[in-house]
Protein backbone atom coordinates (compact mmCIF):
# COMPACT_ATOMS: atom_id res chain seq x y z
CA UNK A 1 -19.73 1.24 -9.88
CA UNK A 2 -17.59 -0.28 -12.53
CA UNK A 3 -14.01 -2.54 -11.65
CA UNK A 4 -11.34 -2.37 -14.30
CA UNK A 5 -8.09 -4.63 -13.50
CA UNK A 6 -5.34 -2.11 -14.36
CA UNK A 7 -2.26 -4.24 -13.59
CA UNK A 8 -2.54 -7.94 -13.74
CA UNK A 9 -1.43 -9.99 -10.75
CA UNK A 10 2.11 -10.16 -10.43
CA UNK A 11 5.01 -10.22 -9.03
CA UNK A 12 7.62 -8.54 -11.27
CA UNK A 13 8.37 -4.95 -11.72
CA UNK A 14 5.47 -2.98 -13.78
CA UNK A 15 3.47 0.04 -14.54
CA UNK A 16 -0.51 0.21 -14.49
CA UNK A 17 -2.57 1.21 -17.40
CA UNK A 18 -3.47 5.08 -17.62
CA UNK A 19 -6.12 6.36 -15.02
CA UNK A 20 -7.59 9.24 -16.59
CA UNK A 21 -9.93 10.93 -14.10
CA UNK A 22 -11.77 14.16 -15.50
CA UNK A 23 -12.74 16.89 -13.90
CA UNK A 24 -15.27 16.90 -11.55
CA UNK A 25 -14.81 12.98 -11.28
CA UNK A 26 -13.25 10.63 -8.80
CA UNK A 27 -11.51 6.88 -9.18
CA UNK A 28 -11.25 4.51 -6.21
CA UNK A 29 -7.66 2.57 -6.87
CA UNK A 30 -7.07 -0.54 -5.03
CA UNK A 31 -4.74 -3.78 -4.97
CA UNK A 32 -6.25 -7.37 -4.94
CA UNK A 33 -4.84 -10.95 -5.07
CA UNK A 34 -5.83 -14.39 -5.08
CA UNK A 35 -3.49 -14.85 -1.45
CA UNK A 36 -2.64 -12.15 1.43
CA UNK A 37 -1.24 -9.22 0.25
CA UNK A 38 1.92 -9.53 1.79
CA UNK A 39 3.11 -7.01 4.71
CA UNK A 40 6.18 -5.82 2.35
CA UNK A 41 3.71 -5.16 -0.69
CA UNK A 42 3.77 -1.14 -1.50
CA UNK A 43 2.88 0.21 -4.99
CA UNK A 44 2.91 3.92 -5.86
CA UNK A 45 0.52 6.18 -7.30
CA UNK A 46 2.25 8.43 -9.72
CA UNK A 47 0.87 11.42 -11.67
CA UNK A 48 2.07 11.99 -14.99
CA UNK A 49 3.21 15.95 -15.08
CA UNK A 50 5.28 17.96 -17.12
CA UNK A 51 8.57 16.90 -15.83
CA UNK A 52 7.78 13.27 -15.43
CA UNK A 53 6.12 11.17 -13.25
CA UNK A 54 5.60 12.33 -9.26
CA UNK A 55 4.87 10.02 -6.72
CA UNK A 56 1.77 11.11 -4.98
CA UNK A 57 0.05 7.94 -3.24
CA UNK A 58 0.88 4.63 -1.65
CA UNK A 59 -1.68 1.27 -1.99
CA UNK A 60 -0.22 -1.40 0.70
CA UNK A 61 -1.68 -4.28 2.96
CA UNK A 62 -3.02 -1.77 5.58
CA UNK A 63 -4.05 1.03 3.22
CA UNK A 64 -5.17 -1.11 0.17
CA UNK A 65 -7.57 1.53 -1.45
CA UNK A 66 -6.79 5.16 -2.34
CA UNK A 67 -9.49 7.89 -3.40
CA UNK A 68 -8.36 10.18 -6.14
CA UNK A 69 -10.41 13.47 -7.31
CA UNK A 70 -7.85 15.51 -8.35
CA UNK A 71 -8.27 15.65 -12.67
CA UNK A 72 -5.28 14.39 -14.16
CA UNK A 73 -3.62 11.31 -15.59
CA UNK A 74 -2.14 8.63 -13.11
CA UNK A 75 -0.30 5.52 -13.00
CA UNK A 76 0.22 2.29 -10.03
CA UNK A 77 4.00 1.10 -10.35
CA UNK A 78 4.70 -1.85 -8.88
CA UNK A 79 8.30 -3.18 -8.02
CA UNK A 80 8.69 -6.59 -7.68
CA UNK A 81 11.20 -6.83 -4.75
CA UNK A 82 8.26 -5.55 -2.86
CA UNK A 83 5.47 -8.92 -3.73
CA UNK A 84 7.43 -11.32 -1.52
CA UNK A 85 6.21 -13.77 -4.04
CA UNK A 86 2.47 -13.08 -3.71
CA UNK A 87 0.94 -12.29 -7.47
CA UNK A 88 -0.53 -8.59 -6.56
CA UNK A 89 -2.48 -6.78 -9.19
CA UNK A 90 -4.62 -3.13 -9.11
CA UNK A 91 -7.63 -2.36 -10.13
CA UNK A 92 -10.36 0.92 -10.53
CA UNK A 93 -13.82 1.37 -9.72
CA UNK A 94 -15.55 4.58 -11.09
């Protein structure tokens, strides 16, 4: 399987890079950093619909990887407040 960084290390507020997963595919999404991911670090999983984005996922220190196979077009937002200093990034394996 292929890794793709998504969202670069960080620690300030930002949005991911589009996941695109087809139909009758699935993505793995999952956080990674240099240090410990830090107890307060939480990023959500959004799905672009419609009538904006929905949260529909959590990645955080005890539940670092996420399975998707639902088709659609997703995003990981990260808020900074969250990072405790610790650069956290995301990335994709498919």
């Amino acid at each position: 399987m292929a890794q793709t960084t998504i969202l670069a290390a960080g620690t300030t507020d930002a949005t991911s890079s589009a996941i695109v997963v087809p139909a009758g595919s699935n993505v793995t999404v999952s956080l990674f950093s240099a240090a410990t991911i830090p107890l307060s670090c939480t990023m959500d999983i959004v799905l672009s619909t419609p009538s904006g984005n929905q949260v529909v996922g959590q990645l955080t220190k005890y539940d670092p990887s996420v399975g998707i196979y639902a088709p659609g077009t997703y995003y990981v937002v990260r808020a900074g407040r969250d990072m405790s200093g610790v650069a956290v990034g995301a990335f994709i394996e498919s």
